[in-house]
N, C-alpha and C. Protein backbone atom coordinates (compact mmCIF):
# COMPACT_ATOMS: atom_id res chain seq x y z
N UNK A 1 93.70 125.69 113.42
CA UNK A 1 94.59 125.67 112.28
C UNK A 1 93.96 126.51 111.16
N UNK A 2 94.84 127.68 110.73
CA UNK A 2 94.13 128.38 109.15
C UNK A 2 93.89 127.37 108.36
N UNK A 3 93.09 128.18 107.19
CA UNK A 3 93.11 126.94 105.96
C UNK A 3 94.36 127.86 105.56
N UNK A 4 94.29 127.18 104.41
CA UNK A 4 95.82 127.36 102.96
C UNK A 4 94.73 128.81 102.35
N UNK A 5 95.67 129.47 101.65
CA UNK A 5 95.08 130.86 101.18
C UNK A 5 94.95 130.01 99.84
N UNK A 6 93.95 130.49 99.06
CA UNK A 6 93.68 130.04 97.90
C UNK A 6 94.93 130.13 96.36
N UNK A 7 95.26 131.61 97.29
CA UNK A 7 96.68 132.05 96.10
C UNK A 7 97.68 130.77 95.87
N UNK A 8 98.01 130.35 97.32
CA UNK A 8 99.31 128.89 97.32
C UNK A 8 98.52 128.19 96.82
N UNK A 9 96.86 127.42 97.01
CA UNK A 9 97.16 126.67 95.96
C UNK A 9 97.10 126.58 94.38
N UNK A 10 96.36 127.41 94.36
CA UNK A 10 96.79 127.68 92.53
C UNK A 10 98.15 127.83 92.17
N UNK A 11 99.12 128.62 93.22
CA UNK A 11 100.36 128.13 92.86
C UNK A 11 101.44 126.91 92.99
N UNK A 12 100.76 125.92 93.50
CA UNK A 12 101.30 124.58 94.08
C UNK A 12 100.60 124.37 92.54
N UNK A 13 99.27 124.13 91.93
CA UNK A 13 98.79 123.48 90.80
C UNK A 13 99.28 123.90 90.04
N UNK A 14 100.07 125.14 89.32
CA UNK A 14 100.87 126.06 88.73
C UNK A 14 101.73 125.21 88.61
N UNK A 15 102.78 125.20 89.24
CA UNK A 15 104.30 124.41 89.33
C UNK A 15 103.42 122.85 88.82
N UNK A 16 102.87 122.41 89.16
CA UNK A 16 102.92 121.02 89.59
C UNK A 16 102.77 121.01 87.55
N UNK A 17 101.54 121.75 86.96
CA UNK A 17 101.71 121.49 85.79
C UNK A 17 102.61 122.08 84.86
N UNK A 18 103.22 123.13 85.19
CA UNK A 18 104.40 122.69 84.66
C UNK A 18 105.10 121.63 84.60
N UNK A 19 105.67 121.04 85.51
CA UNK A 19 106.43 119.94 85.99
C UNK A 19 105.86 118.84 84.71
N UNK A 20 104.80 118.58 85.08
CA UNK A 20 103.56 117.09 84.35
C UNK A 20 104.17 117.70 83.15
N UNK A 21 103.76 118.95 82.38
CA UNK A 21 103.82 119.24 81.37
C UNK A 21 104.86 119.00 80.36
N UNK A 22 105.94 119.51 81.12
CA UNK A 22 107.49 119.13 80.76
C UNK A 22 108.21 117.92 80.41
N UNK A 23 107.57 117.47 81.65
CA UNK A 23 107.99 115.39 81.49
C UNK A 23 107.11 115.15 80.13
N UNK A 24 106.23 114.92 80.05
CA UNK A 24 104.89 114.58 79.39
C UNK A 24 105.81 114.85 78.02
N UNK A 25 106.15 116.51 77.41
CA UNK A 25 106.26 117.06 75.70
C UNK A 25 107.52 116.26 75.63
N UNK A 26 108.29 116.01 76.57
CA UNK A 26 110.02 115.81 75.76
C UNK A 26 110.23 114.21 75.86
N UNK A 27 108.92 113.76 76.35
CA UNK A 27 108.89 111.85 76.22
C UNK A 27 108.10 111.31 74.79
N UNK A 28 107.40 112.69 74.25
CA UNK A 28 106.77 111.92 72.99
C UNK A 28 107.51 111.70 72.15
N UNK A 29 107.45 110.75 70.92
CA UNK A 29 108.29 110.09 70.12
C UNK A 29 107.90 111.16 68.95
N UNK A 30 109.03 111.62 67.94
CA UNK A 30 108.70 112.64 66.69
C UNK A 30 107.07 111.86 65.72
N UNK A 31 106.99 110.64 66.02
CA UNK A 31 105.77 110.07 65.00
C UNK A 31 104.41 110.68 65.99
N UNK A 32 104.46 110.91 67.13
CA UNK A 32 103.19 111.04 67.57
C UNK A 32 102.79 112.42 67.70
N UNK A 33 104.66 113.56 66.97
CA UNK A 33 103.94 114.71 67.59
C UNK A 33 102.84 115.06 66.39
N UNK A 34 102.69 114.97 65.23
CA UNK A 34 101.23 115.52 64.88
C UNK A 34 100.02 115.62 65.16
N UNK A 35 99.50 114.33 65.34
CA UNK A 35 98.43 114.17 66.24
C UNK A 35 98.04 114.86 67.74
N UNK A 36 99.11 114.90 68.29
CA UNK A 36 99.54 115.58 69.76
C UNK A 36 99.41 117.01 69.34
N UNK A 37 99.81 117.42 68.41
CA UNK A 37 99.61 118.97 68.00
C UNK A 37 98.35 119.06 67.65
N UNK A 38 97.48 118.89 67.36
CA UNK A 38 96.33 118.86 67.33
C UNK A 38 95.18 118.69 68.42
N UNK A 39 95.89 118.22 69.18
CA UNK A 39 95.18 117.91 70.42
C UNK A 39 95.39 119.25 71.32
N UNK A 40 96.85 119.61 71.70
CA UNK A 40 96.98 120.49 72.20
C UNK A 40 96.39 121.62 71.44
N UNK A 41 96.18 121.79 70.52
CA UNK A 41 95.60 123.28 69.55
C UNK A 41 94.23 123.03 70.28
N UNK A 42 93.00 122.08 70.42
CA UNK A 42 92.00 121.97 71.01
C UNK A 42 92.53 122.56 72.45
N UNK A 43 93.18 121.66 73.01
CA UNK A 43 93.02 122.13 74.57
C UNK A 43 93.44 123.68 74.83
N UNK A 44 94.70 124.16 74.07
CA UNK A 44 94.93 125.78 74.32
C UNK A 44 93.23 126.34 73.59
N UNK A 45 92.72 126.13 72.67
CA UNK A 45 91.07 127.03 72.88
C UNK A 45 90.21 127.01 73.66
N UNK A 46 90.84 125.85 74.19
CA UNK A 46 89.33 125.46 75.81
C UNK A 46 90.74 126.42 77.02
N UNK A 47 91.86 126.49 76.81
CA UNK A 47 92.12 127.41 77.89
C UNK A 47 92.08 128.99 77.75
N UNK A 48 92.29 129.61 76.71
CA UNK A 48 91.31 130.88 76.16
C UNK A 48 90.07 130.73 76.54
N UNK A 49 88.95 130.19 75.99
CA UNK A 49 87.90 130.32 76.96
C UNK A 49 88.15 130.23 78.21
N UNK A 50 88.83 129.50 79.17
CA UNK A 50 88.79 129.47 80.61
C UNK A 50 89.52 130.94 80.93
N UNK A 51 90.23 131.50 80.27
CA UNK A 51 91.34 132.43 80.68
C UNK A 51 90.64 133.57 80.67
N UNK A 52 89.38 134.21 79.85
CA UNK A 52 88.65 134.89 79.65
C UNK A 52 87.68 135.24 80.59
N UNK A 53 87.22 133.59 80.94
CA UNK A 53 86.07 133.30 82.32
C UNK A 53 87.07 134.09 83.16
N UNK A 54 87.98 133.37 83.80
CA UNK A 54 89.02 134.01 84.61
C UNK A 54 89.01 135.67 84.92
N UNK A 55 89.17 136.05 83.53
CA UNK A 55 89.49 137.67 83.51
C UNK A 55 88.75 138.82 83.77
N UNK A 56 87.63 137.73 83.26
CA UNK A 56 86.37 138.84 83.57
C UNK A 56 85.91 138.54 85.16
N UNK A 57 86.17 137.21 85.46
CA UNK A 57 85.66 137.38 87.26
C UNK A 57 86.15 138.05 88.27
N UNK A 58 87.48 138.12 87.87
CA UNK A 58 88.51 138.67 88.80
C UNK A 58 87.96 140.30 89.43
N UNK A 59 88.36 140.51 90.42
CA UNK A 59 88.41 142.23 90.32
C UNK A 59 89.27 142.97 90.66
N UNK A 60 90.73 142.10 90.43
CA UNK A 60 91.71 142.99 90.79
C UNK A 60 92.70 143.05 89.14
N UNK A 61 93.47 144.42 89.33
CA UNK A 61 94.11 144.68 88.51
C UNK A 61 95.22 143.31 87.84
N UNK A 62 96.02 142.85 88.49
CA UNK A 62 96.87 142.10 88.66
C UNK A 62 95.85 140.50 87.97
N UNK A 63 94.76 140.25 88.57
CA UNK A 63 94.03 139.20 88.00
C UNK A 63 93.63 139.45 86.50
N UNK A 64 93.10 140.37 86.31
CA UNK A 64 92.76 141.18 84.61
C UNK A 64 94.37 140.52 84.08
N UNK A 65 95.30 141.45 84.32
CA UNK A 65 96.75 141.31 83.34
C UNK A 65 96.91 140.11 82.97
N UNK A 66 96.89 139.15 84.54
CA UNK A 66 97.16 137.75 84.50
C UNK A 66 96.33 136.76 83.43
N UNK A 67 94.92 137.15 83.54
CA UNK A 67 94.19 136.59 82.48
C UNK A 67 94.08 136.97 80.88
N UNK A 68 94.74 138.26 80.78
CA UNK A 68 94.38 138.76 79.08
C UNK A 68 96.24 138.24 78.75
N UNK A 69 97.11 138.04 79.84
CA UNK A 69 98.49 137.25 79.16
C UNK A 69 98.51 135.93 79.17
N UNK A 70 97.53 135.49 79.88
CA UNK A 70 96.93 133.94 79.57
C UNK A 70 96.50 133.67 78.33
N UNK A 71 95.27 134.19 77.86
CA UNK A 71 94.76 134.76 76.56
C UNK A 71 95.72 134.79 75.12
N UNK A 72 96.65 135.52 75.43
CA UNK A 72 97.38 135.77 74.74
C UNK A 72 98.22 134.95 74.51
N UNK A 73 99.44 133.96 75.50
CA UNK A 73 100.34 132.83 75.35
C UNK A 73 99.40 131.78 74.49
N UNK A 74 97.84 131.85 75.03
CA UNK A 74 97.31 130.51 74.44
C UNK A 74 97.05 130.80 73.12
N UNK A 75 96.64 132.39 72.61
CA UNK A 75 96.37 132.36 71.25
C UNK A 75 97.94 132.29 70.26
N UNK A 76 99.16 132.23 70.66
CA UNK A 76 100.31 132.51 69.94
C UNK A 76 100.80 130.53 69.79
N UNK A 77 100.20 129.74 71.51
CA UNK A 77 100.71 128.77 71.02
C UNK A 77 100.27 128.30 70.31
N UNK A 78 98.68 128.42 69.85
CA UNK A 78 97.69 127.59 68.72
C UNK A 78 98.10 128.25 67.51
N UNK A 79 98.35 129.69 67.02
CA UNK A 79 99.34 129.78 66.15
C UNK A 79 100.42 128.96 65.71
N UNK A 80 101.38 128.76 66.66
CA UNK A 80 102.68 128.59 66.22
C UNK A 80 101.92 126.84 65.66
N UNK A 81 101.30 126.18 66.87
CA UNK A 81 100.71 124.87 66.62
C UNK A 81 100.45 124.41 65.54
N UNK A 82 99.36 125.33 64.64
CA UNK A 82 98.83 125.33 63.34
C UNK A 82 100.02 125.22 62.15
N UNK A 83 101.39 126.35 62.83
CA UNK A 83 102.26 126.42 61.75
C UNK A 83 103.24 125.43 61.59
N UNK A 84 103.48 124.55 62.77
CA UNK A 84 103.68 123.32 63.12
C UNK A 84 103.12 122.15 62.30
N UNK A 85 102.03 121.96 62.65
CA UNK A 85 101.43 121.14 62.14
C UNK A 85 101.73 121.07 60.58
N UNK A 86 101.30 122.00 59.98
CA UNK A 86 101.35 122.08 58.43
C UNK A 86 102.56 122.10 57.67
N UNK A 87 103.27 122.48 58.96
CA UNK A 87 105.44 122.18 58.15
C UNK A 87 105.09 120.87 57.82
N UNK A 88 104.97 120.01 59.07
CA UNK A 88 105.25 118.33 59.39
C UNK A 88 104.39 117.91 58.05
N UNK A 89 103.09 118.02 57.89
CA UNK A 89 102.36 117.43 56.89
C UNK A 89 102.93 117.64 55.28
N UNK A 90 103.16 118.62 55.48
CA UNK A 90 104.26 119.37 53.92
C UNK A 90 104.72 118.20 53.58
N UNK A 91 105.96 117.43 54.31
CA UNK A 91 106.94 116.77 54.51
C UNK A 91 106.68 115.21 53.61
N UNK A 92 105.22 115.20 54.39
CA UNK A 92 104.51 113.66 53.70
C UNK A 92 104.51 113.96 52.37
N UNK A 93 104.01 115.06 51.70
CA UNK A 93 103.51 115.18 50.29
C UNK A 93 104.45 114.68 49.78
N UNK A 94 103.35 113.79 48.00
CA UNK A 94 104.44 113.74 47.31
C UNK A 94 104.48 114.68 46.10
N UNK A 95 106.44 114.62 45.97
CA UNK A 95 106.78 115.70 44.83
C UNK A 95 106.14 115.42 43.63
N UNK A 96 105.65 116.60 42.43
CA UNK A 96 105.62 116.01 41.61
C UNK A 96 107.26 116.34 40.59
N UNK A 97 107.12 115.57 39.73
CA UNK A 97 108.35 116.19 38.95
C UNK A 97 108.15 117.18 38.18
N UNK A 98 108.85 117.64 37.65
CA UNK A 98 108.87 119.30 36.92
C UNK A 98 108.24 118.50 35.15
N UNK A 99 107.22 118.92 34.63
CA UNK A 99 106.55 118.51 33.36
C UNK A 99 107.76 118.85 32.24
N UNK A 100 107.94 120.09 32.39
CA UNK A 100 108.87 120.92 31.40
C UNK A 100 109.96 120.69 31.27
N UNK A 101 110.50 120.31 32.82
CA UNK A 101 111.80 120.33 32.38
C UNK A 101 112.50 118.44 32.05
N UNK A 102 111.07 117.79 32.17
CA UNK A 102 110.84 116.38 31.65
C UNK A 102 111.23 115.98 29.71
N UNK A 103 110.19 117.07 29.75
CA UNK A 103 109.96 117.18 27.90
C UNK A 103 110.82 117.84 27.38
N UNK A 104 111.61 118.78 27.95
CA UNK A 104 113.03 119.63 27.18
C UNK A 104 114.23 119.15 27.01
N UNK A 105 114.00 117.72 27.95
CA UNK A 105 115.75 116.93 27.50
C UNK A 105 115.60 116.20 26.52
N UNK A 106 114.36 115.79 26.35
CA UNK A 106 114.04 114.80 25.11
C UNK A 106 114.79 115.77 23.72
């Protein structure tokens, strides 16, 4: 009996986290996503580093691309993450009232 080529299974673990992934983001409740955004901003920098390891081991053309667009999805989602995060927190602040336009009706 062959073994399994290594390609299927990284692509069986591929799908599969997608799948996990999907279920997992659209079951959290809106109170937990901040915290959760934060978490994920950690884990996309630990997958940039891995994506990098990746890129540089590889020696085929196709492995390079695959790893510097890895690289890249993970540095745009910790972007958007960050810009995320800081809408939601906005939200908590409190207003202050306008000083001026306090003292000008008087």
């Amino acid at each position: 009996m062959d073994a399994i080529s290594p390609t299927i299974i990284n692509l069986i673990i591929f799908v599969l986290a997608i799948y996990v992934g999907y279920h997992v983001v659209w079951t959290v409740t809106p109170a937990l996503h901040t915290p959760l955004m934060a978490v994920t901003n950690a884990i996309s920098a630990i997958v940039i580093v891995g994506a990098m390891l990746a890129a540089a081991l590889t020696e085929t053309g196709l492995g390079k691309s695959m790893g510097v667009l890895a690289v890249a999805l993970a540095a745009v989602n910790i972007f958007g993450g960050f810009l995320v995060t800081r809408r939601m927190l906005e939200m908590f602040k409190k207003k202050d009232k306008p000083a001026k336009a306090a003292e000008g009706s008087k």
